[in-house]
Protein backbone atom coordinates (compact mmCIF):
# COMPACT_ATOMS: atom_id res chain seq x y z
CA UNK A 1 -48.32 5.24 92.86
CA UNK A 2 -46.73 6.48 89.80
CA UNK A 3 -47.35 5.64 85.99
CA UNK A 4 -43.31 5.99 85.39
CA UNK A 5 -41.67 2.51 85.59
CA UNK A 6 -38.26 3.15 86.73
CA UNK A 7 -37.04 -0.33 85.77
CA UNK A 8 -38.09 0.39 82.00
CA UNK A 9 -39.80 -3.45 81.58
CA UNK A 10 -43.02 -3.64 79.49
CA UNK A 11 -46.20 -3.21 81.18
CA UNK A 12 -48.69 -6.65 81.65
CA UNK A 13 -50.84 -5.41 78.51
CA UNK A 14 -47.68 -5.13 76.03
CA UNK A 15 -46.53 -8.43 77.13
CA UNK A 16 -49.85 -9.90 76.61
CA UNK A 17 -50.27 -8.50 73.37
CA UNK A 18 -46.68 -9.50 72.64
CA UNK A 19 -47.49 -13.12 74.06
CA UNK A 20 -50.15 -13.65 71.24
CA UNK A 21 -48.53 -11.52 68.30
CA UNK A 22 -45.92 -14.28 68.43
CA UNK A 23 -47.59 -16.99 67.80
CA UNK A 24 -48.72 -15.51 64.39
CA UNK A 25 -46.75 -16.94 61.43
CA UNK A 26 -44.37 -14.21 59.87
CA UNK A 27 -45.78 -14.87 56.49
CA UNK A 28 -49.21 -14.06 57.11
CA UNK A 29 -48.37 -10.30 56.93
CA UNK A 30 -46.50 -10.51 53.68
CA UNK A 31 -49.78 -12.55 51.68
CA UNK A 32 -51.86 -10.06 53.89
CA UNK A 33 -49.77 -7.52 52.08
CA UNK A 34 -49.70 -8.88 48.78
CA UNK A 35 -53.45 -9.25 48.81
CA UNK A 36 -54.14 -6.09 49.51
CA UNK A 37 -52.33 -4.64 46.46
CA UNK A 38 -53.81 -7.47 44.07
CA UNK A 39 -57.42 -6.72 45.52
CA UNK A 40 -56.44 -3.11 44.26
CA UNK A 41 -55.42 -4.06 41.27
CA UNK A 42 -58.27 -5.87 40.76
CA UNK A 43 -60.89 -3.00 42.28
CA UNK A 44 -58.62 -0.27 39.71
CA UNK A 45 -59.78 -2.75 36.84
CA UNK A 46 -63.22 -2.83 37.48
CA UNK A 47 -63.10 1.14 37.53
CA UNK A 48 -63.52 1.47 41.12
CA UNK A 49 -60.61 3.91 41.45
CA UNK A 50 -61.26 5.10 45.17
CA UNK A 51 -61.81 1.59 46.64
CA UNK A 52 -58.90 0.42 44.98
CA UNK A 53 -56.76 3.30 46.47
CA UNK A 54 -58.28 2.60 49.80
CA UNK A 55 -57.49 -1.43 49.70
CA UNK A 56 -53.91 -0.62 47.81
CA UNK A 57 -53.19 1.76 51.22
CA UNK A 58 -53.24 -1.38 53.44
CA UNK A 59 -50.59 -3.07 51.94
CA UNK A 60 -47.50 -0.60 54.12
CA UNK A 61 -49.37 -1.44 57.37
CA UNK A 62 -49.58 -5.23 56.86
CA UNK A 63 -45.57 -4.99 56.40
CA UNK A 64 -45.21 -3.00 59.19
CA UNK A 65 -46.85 -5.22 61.11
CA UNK A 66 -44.95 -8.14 60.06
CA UNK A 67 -41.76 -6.19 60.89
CA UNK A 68 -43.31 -5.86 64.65
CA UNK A 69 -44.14 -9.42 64.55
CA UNK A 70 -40.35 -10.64 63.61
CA UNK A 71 -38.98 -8.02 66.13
CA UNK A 72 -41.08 -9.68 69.22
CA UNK A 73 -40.28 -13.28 67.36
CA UNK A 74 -36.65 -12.48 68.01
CA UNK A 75 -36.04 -9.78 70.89
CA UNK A 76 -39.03 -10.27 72.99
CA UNK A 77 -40.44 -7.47 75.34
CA UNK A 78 -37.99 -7.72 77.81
CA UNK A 79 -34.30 -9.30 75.81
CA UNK A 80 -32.61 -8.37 79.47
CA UNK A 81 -34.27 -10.48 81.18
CA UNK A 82 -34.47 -13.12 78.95
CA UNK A 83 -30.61 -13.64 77.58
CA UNK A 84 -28.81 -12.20 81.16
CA UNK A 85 -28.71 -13.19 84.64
CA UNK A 86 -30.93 -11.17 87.05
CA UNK A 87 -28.21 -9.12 88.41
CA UNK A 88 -26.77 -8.43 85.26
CA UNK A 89 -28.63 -5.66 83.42
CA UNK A 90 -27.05 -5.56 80.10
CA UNK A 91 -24.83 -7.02 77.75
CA UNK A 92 -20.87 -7.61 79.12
CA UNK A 93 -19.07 -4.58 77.85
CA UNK A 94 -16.78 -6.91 75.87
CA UNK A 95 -20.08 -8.63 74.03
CA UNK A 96 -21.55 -6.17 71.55
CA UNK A 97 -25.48 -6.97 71.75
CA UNK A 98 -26.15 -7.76 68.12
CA UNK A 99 -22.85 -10.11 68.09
CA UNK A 100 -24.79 -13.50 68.57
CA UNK A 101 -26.80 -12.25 65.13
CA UNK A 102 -23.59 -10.87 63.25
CA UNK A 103 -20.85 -12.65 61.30
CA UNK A 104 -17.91 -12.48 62.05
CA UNK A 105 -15.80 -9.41 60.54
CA UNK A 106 -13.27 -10.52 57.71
CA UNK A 107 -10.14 -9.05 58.06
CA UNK A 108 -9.35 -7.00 54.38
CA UNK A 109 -6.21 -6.16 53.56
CA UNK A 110 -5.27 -4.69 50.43
């Protein structure tokens, strides 16, 4: 048995932890976020300059988090299997795979 997944599909544990990420409202990072930096506002006013630097730190991780969060909202763990046919493994070679997010390019001539 080996550890290497030649297929490249996310394990059961990603998926699961992808399955209930999801269901998490977007937003909740971003007040998560903003919290954090007023709660360090608030801890640098009252003179507690290392807690405040501590609670201020969490505010990058909360938006990272959120970014995660909108990335499984919109691609999933597995976007192969979910937007092509089983026995097609990508994207048609004349569909770029960002094209159903794009607009269309304007033609510019000067």
């Amino acid at each position: 048995m080996s550890i290497i997944q030649e297929d490249h599909s996310e394990g059961p544990v990603a998926k699961a932890i992808e399955n209930q990420t999801s269901k998490l409202p977007s937003d909740l990072f971003l007040w998560a976020a903003v919290g954090s930096m007023a709660a360090s506002a608030t801890l640098k006013c009252l003179g507690r300059k290392h807690s405040a630097l501590f609670v201020g730190q969490w505010a990058a991780p909360f938006l990272l988090l959120g970014i995660y969060n909108k990335i499984v909202k919109v691609e999933g763990s597995d976007k192969k299997s979910r937007h092509f046919p089983s026995s097609q493994t990508s994207a048609p070679a004349d569909q770029h795979p960002i094209s159903d997010y794009a607009e269309p390019e304007k033609d510019i001539t000067v």
